[in-house]
C-alpha atoms as a PDB file:
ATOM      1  CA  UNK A   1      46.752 -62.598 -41.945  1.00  0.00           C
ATOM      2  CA  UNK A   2      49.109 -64.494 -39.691  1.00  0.00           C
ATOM      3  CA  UNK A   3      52.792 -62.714 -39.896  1.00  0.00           C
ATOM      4  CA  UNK A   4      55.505 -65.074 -41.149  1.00  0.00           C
ATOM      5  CA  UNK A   5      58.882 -64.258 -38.797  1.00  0.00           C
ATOM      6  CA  UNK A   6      60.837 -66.010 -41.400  1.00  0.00           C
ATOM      7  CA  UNK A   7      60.550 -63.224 -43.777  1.00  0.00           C
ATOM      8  CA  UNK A   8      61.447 -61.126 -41.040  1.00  0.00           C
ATOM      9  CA  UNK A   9      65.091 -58.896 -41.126  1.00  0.00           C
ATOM     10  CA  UNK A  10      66.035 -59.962 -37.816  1.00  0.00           C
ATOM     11  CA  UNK A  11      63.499 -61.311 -34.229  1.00  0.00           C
ATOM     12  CA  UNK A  12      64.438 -61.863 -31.042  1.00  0.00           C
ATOM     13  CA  UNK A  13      63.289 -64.921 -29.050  1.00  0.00           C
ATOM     14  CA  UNK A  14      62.217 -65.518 -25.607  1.00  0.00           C
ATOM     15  CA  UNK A  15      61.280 -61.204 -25.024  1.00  0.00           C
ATOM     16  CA  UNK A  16      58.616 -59.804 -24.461  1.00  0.00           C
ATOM     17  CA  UNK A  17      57.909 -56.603 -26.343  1.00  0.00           C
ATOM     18  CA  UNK A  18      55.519 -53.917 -24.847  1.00  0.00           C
ATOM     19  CA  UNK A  19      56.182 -50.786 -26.217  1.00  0.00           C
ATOM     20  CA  UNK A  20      58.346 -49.758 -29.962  1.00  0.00           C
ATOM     21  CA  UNK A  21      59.287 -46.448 -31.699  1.00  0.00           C
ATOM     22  CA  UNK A  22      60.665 -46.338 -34.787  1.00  0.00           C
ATOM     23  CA  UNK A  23      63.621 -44.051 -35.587  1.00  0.00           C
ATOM     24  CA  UNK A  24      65.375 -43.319 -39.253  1.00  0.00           C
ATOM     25  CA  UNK A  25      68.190 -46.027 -38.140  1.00  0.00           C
ATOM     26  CA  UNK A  26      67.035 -47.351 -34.727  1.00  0.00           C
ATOM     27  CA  UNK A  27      64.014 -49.363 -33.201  1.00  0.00           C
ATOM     28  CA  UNK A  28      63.658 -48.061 -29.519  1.00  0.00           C
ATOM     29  CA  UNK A  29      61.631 -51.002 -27.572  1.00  0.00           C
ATOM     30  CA  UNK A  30      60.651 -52.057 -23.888  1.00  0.00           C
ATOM     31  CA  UNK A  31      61.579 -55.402 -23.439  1.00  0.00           C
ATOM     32  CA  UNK A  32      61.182 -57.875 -20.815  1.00  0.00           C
ATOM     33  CA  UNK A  33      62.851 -61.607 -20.792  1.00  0.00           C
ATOM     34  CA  UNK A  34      60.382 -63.856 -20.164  1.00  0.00           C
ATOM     35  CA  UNK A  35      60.331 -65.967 -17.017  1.00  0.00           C
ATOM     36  CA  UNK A  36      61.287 -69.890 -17.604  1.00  0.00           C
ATOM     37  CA  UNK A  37      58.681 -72.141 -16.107  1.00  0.00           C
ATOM     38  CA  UNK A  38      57.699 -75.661 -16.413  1.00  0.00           C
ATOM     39  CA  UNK A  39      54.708 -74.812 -18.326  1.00  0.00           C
ATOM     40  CA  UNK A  40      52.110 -72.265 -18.731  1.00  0.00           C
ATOM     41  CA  UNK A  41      48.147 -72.490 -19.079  1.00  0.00           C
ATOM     42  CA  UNK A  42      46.766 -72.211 -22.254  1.00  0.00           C
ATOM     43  CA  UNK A  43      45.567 -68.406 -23.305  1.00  0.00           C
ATOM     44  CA  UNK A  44      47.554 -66.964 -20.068  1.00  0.00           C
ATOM     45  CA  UNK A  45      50.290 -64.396 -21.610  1.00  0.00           C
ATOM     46  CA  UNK A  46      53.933 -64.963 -20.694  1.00  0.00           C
ATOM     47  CA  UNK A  47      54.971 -63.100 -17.865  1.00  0.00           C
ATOM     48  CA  UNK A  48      58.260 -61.652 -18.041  1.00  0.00           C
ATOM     49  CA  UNK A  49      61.204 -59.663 -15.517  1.00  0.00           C
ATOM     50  CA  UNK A  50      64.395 -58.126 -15.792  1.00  0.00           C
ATOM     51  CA  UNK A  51      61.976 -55.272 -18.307  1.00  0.00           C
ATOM     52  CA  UNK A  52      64.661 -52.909 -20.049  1.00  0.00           C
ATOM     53  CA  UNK A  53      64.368 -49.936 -22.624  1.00  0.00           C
ATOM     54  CA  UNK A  54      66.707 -50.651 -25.528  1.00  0.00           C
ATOM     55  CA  UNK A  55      68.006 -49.581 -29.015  1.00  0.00           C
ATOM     56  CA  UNK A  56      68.179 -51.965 -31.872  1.00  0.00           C
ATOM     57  CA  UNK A  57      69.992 -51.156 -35.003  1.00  0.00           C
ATOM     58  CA  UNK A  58      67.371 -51.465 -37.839  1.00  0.00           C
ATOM     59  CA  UNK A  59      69.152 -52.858 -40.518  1.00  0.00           C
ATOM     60  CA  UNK A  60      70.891 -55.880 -38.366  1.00  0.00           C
ATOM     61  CA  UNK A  61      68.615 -56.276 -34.998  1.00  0.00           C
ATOM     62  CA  UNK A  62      72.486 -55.979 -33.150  1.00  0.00           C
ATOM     63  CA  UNK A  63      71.473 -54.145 -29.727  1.00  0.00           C
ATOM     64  CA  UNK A  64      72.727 -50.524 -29.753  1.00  0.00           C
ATOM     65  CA  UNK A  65      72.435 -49.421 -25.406  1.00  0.00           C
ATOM     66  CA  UNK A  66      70.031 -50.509 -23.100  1.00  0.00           C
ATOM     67  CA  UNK A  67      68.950 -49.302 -19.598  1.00  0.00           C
ATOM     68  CA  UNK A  68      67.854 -51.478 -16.814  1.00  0.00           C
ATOM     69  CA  UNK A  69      64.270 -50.212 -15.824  1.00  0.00           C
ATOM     70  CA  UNK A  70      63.236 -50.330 -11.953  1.00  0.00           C
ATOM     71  CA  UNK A  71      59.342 -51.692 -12.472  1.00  0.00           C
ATOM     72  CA  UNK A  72      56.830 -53.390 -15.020  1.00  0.00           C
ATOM     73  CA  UNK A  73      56.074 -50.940 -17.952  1.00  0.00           C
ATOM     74  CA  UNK A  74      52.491 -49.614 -18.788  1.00  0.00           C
ATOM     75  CA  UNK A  75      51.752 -51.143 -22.049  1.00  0.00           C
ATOM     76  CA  UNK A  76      52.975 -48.996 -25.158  1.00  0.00           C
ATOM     77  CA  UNK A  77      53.814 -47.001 -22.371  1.00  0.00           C
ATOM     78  CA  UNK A  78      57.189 -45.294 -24.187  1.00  0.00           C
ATOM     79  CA  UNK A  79      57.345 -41.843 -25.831  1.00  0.00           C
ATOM     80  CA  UNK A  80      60.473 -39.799 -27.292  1.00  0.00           C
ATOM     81  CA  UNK A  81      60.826 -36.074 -26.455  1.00  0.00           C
ATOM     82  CA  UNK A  82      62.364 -33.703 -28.942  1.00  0.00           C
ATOM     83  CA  UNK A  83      65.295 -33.354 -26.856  1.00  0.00           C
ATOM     84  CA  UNK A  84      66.451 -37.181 -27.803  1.00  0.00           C
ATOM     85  CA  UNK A  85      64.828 -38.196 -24.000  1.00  0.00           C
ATOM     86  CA  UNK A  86      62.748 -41.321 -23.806  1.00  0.00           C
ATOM     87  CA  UNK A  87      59.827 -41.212 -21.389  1.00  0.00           C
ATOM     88  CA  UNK A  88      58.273 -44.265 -19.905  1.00  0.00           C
ATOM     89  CA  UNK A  89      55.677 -45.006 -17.418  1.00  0.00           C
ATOM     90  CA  UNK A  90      55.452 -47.659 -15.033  1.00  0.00           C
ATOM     91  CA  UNK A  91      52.431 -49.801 -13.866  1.00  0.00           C
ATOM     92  CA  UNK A  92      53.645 -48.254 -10.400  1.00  0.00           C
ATOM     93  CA  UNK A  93      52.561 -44.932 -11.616  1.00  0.00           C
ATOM     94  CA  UNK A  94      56.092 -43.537 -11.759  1.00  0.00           C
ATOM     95  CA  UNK A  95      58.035 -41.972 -15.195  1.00  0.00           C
ATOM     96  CA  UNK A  96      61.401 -42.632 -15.833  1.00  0.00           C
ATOM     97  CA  UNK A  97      63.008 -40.384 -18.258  1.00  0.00           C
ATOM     98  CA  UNK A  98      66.300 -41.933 -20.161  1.00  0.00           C
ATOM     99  CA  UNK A  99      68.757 -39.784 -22.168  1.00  0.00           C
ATOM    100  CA  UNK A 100      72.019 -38.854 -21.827  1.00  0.00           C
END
Protein backbone atom coordinates (compact mmCIF):
# COMPACT_ATOMS: atom_id res chain seq x y z
CA UNK A 1 0.00 0.00 0.00
CA UNK A 2 1.69 3.11 -1.31
CA UNK A 3 1.44 6.01 1.57
CA UNK A 4 -0.43 9.11 0.38
CA UNK A 5 1.71 12.38 1.94
CA UNK A 6 -1.32 14.39 1.24
CA UNK A 7 -3.17 12.94 4.06
CA UNK A 8 -0.23 13.53 5.98
CA UNK A 9 -0.29 16.28 9.25
CA UNK A 10 2.70 17.95 8.14
CA UNK A 11 6.24 16.47 5.62
CA UNK A 12 9.20 17.96 5.00
CA UNK A 13 10.77 18.08 1.51
CA UNK A 14 14.15 17.73 0.18
CA UNK A 15 15.51 15.62 3.86
CA UNK A 16 16.54 12.76 4.25
CA UNK A 17 15.27 10.86 7.27
CA UNK A 18 17.39 8.00 8.84
CA UNK A 19 16.49 7.49 12.16
CA UNK A 20 12.78 8.70 14.28
CA UNK A 21 11.52 8.34 17.91
CA UNK A 22 8.37 9.18 18.84
CA UNK A 23 7.68 11.16 22.03
CA UNK A 24 4.04 12.08 23.74
CA UNK A 25 4.43 15.71 21.96
CA UNK A 26 7.68 15.50 19.92
CA UNK A 27 9.13 13.47 16.87
CA UNK A 28 13.00 13.25 17.52
CA UNK A 29 14.62 12.50 13.87
CA UNK A 30 18.16 12.41 12.11
CA UNK A 31 17.98 14.36 9.21
CA UNK A 32 20.19 15.10 6.43
CA UNK A 33 19.46 17.81 3.46
CA UNK A 34 19.94 16.25 0.48
CA UNK A 35 22.70 17.27 -1.91
CA UNK A 36 21.40 19.28 -5.21
CA UNK A 37 22.75 17.72 -8.35
CA UNK A 38 21.97 17.82 -11.93
CA UNK A 39 20.50 14.47 -11.85
CA UNK A 40 20.75 11.20 -10.24
CA UNK A 41 20.74 7.48 -11.68
CA UNK A 42 17.79 5.65 -11.47
CA UNK A 43 17.49 3.22 -8.15
CA UNK A 44 20.72 5.11 -6.56
CA UNK A 45 19.36 6.70 -3.08
CA UNK A 46 19.84 10.43 -2.56
CA UNK A 47 22.82 11.23 -0.83
CA UNK A 48 22.58 13.87 1.61
CA UNK A 49 25.11 16.39 4.10
CA UNK A 50 24.79 18.90 6.60
CA UNK A 51 23.00 15.40 8.82
CA UNK A 52 21.43 16.98 12.12
CA UNK A 53 19.40 15.44 15.13
CA UNK A 54 16.22 17.46 15.57
CA UNK A 55 12.84 17.88 17.43
CA UNK A 56 9.64 18.37 15.60
CA UNK A 57 6.52 19.40 17.33
CA UNK A 58 3.93 16.63 16.55
CA UNK A 59 0.91 18.36 16.15
CA UNK A 60 2.37 21.22 13.60
CA UNK A 61 5.83 19.66 12.08
CA UNK A 62 7.33 23.47 13.37
CA UNK A 63 11.09 22.43 14.34
CA UNK A 64 11.53 22.52 18.15
CA UNK A 65 16.01 22.51 18.55
CA UNK A 66 18.32 20.89 16.47
CA UNK A 67 22.05 19.99 16.82
CA UNK A 68 24.54 20.00 14.08
CA UNK A 69 26.05 16.38 14.00
CA UNK A 70 29.93 15.97 13.08
CA UNK A 71 29.56 12.64 10.61
CA UNK A 72 27.01 10.44 8.53
CA UNK A 73 24.60 8.57 10.95
CA UNK A 74 24.32 4.68 11.16
CA UNK A 75 20.94 3.99 9.89
CA UNK A 76 18.12 4.07 12.68
CA UNK A 77 21.10 4.64 14.48
CA UNK A 78 19.28 7.05 17.39
CA UNK A 79 18.21 5.92 20.88
CA UNK A 80 16.81 8.05 23.99
CA UNK A 81 18.20 7.37 27.49
CA UNK A 82 16.00 7.76 30.52
CA UNK A 83 17.83 10.70 31.53
CA UNK A 84 16.18 12.82 28.42
CA UNK A 85 19.90 12.13 26.48
CA UNK A 86 19.78 11.14 22.85
CA UNK A 87 22.44 8.69 21.72
CA UNK A 88 23.55 8.35 18.17
CA UNK A 89 26.12 6.47 16.33
CA UNK A 90 28.05 7.40 13.47
CA UNK A 91 29.13 5.36 10.35
CA UNK A 92 32.67 6.52 11.76
CA UNK A 93 32.12 4.32 14.68
CA UNK A 94 31.87 7.20 17.14
CA UNK A 95 28.57 8.08 19.66
CA UNK A 96 27.53 11.37 20.20
CA UNK A 97 25.36 11.87 23.13
CA UNK A 98 22.94 15.18 22.96
CA UNK A 99 21.08 16.57 26.02
CA UNK A 100 21.27 19.41 27.89
Amino acid sequence: MALDVQQALWHIPDVDVNGVVLCRDAAVAVVGQRKRSAGRRYGMQPSSERWKLVAFDRATGKERWSVDLPGEPVFNGLAPSSEGIWLLTLRDGSVVAVGE
